[in-house]
C-alpha atoms as a PDB file:
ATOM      1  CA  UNK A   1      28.073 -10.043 -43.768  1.00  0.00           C
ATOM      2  CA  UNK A   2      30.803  -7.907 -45.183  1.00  0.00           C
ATOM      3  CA  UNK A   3      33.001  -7.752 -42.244  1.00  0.00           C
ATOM      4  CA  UNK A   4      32.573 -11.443 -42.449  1.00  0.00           C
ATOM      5  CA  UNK A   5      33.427 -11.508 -45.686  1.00  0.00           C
ATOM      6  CA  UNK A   6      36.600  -9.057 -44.821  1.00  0.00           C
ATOM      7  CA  UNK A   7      37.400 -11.431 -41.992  1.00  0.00           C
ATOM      8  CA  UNK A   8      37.668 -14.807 -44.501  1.00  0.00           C
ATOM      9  CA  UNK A   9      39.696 -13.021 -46.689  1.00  0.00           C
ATOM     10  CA  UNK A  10      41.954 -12.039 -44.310  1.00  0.00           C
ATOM     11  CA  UNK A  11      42.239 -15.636 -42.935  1.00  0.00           C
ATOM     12  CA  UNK A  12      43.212 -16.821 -46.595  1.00  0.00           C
ATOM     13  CA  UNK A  13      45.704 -14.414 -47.151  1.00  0.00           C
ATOM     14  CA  UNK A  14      47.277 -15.849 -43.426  1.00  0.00           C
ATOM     15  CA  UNK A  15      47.148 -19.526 -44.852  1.00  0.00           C
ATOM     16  CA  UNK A  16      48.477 -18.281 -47.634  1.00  0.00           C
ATOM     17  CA  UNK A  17      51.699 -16.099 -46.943  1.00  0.00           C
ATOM     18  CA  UNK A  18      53.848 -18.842 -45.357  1.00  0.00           C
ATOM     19  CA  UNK A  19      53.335 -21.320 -47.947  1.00  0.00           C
ATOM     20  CA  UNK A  20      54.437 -18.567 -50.359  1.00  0.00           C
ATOM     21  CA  UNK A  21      57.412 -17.863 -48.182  1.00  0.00           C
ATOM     22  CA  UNK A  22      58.599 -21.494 -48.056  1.00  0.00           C
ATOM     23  CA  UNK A  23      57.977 -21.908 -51.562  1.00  0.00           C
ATOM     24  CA  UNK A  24      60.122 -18.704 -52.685  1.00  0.00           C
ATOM     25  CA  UNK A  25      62.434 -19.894 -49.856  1.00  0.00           C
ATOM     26  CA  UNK A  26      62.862 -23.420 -51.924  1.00  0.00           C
ATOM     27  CA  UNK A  27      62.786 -22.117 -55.451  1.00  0.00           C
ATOM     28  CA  UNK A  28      65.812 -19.783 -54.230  1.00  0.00           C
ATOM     29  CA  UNK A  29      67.787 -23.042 -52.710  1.00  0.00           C
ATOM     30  CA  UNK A  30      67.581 -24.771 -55.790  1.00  0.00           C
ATOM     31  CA  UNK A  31      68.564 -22.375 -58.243  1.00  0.00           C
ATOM     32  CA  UNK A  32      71.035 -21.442 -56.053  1.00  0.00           C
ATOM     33  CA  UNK A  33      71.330 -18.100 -55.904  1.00  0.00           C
ATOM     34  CA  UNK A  34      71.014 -16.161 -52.830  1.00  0.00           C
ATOM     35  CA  UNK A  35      71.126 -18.982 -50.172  1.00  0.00           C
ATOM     36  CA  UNK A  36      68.529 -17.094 -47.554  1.00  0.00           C
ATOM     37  CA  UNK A  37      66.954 -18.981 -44.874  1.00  0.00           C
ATOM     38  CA  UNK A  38      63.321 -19.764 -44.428  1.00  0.00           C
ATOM     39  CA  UNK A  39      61.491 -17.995 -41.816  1.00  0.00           C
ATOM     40  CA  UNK A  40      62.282 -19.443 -38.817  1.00  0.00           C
ATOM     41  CA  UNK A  41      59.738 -20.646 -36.050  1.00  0.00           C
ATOM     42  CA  UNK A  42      59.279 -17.661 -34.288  1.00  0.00           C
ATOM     43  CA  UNK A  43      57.929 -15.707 -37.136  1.00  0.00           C
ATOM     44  CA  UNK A  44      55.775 -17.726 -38.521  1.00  0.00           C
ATOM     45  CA  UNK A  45      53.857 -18.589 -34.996  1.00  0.00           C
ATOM     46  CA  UNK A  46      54.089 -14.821 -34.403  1.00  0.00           C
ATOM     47  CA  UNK A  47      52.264 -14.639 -37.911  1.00  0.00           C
ATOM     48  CA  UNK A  48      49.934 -17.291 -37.037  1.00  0.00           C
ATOM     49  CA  UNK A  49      49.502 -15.550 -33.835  1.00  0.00           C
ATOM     50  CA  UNK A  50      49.090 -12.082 -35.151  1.00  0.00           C
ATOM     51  CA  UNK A  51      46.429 -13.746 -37.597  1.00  0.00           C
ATOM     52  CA  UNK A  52      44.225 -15.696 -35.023  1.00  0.00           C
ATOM     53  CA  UNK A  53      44.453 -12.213 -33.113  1.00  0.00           C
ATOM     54  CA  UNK A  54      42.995 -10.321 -35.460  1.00  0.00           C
ATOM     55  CA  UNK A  55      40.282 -13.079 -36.436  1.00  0.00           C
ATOM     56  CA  UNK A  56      39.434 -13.454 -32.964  1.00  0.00           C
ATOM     57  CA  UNK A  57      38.769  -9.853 -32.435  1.00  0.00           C
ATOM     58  CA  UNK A  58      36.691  -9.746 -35.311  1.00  0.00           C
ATOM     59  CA  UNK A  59      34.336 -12.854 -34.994  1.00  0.00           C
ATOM     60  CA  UNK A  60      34.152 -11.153 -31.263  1.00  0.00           C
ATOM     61  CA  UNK A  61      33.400  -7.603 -32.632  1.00  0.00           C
ATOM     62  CA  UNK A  62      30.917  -9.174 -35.260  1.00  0.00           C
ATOM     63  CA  UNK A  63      29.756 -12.517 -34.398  1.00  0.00           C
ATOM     64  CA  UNK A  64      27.488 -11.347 -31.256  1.00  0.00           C
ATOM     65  CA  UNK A  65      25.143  -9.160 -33.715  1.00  0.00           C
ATOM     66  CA  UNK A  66      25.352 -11.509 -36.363  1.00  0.00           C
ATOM     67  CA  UNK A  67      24.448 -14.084 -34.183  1.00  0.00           C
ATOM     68  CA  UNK A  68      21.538 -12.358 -32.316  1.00  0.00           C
ATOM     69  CA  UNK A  69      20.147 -10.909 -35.529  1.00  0.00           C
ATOM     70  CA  UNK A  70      20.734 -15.106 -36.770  1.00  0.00           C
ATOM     71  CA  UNK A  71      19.291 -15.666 -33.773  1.00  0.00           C
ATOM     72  CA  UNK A  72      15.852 -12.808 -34.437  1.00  0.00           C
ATOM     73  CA  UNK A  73      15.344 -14.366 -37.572  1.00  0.00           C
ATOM     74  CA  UNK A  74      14.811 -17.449 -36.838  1.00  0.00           C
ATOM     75  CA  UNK A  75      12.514 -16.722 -33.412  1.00  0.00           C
ATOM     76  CA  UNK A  76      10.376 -14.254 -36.066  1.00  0.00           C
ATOM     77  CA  UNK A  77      10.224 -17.459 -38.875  1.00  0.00           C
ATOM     78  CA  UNK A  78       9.299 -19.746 -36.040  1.00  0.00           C
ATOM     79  CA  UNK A  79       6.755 -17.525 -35.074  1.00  0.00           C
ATOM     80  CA  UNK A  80       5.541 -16.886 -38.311  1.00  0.00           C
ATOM     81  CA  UNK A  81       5.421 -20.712 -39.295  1.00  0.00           C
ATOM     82  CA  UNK A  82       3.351 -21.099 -35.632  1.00  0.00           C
ATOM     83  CA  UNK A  83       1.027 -18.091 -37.149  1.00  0.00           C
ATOM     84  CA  UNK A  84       0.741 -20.269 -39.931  1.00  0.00           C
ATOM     85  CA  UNK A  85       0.190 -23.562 -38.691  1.00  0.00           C
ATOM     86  CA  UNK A  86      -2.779 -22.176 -36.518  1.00  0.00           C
ATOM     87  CA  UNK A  87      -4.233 -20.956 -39.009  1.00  0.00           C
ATOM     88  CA  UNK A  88      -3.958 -23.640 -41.376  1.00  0.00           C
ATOM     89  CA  UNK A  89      -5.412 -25.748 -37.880  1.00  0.00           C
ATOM     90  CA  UNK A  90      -8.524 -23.279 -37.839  1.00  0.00           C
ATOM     91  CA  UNK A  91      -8.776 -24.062 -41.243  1.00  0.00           C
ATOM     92  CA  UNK A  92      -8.625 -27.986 -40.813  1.00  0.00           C
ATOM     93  CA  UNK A  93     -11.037 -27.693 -37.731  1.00  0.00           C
ATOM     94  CA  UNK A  94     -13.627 -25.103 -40.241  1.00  0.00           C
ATOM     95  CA  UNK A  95     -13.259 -27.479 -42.783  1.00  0.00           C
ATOM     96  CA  UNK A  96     -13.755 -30.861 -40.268  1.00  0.00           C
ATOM     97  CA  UNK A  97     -16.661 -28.643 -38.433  1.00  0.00           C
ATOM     98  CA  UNK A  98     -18.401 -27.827 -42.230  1.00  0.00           C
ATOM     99  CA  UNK A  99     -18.292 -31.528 -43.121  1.00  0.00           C
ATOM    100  CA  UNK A 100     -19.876 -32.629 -39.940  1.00  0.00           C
ATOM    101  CA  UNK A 101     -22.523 -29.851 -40.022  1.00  0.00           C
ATOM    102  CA  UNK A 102     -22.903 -31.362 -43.895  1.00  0.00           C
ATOM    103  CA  UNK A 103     -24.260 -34.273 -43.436  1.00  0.00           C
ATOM    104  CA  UNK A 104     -27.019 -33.188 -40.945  1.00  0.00           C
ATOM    105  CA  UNK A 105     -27.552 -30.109 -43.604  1.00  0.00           C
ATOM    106  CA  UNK A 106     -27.953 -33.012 -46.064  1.00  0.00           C
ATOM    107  CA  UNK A 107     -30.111 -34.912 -44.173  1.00  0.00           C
ATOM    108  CA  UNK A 108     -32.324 -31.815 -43.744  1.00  0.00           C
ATOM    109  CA  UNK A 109     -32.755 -30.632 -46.921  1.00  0.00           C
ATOM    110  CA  UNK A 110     -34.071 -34.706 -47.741  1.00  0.00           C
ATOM    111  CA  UNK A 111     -36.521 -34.182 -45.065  1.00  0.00           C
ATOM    112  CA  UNK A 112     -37.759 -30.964 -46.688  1.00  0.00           C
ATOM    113  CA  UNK A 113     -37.651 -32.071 -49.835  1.00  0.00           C
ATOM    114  CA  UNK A 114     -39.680 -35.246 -49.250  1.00  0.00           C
ATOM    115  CA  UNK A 115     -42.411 -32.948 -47.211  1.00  0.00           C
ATOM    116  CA  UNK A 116     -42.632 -30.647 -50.367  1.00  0.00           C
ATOM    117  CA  UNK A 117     -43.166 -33.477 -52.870  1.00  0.00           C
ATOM    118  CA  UNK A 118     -45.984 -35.294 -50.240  1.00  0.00           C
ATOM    119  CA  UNK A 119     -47.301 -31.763 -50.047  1.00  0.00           C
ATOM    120  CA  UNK A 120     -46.856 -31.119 -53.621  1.00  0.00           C
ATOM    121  CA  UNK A 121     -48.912 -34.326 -54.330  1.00  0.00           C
ATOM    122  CA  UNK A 122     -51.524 -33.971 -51.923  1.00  0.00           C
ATOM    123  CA  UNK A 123     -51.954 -30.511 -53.489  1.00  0.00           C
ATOM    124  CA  UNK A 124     -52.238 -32.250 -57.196  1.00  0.00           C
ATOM    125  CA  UNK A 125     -54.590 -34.486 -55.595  1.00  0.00           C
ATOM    126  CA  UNK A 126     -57.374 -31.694 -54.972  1.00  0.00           C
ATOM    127  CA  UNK A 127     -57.022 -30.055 -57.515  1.00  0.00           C
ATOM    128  CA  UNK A 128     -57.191 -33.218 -59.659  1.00  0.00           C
ATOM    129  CA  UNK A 129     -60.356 -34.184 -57.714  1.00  0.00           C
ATOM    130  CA  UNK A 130     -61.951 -30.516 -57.568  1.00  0.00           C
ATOM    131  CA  UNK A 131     -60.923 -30.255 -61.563  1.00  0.00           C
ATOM    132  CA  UNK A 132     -62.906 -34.045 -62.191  1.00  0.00           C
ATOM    133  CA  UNK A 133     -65.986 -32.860 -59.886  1.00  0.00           C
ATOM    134  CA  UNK A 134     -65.860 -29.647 -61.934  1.00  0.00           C
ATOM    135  CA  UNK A 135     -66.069 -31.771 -65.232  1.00  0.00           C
ATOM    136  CA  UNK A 136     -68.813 -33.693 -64.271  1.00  0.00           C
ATOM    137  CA  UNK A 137     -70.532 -30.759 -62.902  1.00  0.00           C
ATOM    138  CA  UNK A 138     -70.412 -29.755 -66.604  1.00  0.00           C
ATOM    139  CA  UNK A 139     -71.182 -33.335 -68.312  1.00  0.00           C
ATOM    140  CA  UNK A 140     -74.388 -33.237 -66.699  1.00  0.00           C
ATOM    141  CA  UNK A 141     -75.864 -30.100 -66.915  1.00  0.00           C
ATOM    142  CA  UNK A 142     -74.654 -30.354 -70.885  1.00  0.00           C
ATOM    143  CA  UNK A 143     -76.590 -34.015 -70.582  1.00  0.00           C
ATOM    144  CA  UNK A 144     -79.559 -32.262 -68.568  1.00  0.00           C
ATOM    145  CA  UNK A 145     -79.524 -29.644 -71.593  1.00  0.00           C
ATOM    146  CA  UNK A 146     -79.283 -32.070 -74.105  1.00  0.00           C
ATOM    147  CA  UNK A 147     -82.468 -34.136 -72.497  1.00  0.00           C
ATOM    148  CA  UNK A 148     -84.252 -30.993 -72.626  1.00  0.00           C
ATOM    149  CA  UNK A 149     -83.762 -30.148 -76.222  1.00  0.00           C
ATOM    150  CA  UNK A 150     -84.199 -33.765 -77.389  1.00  0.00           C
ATOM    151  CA  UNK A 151     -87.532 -33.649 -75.239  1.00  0.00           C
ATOM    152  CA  UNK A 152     -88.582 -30.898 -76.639  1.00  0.00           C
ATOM    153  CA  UNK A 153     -87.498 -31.858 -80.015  1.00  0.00           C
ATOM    154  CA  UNK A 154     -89.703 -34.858 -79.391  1.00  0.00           C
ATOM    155  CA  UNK A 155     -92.391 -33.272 -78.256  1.00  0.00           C
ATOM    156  CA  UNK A 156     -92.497 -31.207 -81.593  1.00  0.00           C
ATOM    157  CA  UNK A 157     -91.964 -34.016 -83.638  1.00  0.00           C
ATOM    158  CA  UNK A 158     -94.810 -35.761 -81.836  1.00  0.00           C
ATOM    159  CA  UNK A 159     -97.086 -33.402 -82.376  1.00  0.00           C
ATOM    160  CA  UNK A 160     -96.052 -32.772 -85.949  1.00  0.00           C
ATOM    161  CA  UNK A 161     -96.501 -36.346 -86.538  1.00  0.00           C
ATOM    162  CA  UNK A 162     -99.898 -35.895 -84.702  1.00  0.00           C
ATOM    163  CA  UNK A 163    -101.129 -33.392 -86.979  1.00  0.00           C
ATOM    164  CA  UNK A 164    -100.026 -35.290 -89.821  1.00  0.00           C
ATOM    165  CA  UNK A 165    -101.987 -37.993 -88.756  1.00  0.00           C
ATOM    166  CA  UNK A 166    -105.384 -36.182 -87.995  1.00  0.00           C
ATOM    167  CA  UNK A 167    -105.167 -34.522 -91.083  1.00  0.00           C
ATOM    168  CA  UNK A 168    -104.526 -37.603 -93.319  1.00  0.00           C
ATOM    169  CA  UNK A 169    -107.536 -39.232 -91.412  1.00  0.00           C
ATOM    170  CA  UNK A 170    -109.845 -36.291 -92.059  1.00  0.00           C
ATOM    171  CA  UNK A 171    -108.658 -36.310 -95.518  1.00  0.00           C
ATOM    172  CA  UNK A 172    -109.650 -39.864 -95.838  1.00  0.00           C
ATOM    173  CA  UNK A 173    -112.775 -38.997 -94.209  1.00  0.00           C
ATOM    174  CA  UNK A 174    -113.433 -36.317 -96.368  1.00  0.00           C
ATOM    175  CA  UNK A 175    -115.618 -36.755 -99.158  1.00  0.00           C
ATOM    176  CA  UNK A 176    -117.429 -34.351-101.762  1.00  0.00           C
ATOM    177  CA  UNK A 177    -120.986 -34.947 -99.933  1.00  0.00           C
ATOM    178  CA  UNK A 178    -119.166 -33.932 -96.567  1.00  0.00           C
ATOM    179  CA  UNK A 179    -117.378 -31.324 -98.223  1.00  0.00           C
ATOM    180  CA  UNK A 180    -121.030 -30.019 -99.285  1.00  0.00           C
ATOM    181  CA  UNK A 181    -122.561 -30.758 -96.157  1.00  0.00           C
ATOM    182  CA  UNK A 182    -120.082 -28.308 -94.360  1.00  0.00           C
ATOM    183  CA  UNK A 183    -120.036 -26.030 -96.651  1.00  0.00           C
ATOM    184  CA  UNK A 184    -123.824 -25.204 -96.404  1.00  0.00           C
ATOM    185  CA  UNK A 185    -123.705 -25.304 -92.603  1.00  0.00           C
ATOM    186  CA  UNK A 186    -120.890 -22.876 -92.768  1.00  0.00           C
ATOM    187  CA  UNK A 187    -123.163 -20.895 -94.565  1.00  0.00           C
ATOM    188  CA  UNK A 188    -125.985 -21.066 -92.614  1.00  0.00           C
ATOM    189  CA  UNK A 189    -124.247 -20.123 -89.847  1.00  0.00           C
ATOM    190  CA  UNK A 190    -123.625 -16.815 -91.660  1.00  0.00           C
ATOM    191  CA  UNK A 191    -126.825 -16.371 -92.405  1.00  0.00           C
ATOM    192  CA  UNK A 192    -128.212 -17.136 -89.226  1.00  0.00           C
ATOM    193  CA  UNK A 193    -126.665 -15.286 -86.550  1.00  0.00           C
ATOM    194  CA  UNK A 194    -126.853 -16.606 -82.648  1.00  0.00           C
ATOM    195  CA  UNK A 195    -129.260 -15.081 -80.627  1.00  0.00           C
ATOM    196  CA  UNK A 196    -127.219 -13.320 -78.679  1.00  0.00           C
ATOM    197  CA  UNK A 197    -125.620 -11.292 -81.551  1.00  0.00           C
ATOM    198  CA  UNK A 198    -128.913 -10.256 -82.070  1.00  0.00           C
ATOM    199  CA  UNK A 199    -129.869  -8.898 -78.772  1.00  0.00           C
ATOM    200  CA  UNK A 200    -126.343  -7.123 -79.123  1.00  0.00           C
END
């Protein structure tokens, strides 16, 4: 890049020098001092020559490794942006592959989901029914002991009222005569002993 660099500056100064001489060459006619002459022909295409020489040898010295190292960097950015773009295709085809595989994935985890809720449901169904056969289980043997105690509370209030009964009656029954009447059996039951107690 330098030499290049070198080389354009050269070139300007080239362009440059015979316009300077022609212009010094007319500034000197018109003031009219020294009356020189321009440059004639020959030395300005032996200037032009000379110039184009020594560009020529330089764009021939430099422009071949310029040109192939130009020339390198654009074979390695080519490859690179081929490195890139098959990568970025892998990508696309991952990507394209992933979305395909999605919608099966999708479909498959509906599937499952749907057997776990029937399964879920049938499993709430036992226990629902083994929980309600459980209850009643319960219900009656709290209704079979209920029936018991109310029987048995019956059965004492029956006899309670029984009692009741047979002693109101025998209290109706019972007058001072019987009262007497008992009381001197009761007595001579003392007083007489069975025969057996006797014999005893």
């Amino acid at each position: 890049m330098k030499r290049l660099a070198c080389a354009a500056m050269v070139l300007g100064l080239a362009v440059l020098a015979p316009v300077r001489y022609g212009r010094a060459a007319e500034a000197g006619s018109e003031s009219g001092a020294s009356q020189e002459k321009e440059p004639s022909e020959i030395w300005k295409w032996a200037n032009f020559a000379l110039l184009a020489g020594g560009l020529g040898y330089l764009v021939a010295k430099n422009a071949p490794a310029f040109f192939a190292a130009r020339s390198k960097r654009i074979v390695q950015d080519m490859t690179d942006a081929g490195k890139l773009r098959a990568e970025a295709e892998a990508r696309v085809a991952d990507v394209d592959l992933r979305l395909a595989n999605l919608e099966s994935e999708i479909a498959a985890l509906r599937c499952e989901s749907q057997a776990q809720i029937a399964a879920e449901a049938e499993r709430l169904k036992v226990h629902a029914a083994s929980e309600i056969a459980r209850i009643q289980e319960l219900a009656e043997r709290e209704i079979e002991a209920a029936g018991k105690t109310a029987r048995t509370q019956l059965r004492r209030f029956t006899a309670h009222l029984a009692i009741d009964l047979a002693q109101r009656k025998l209290e109706a029954r019972m007058t001072p005569e019987t009262q007497d009447g008992l009381v001197r059996g009761f007595v001579q039951d003392l007083g007489n002993p069975p025969s057996g107690a006797h014999r005893n």
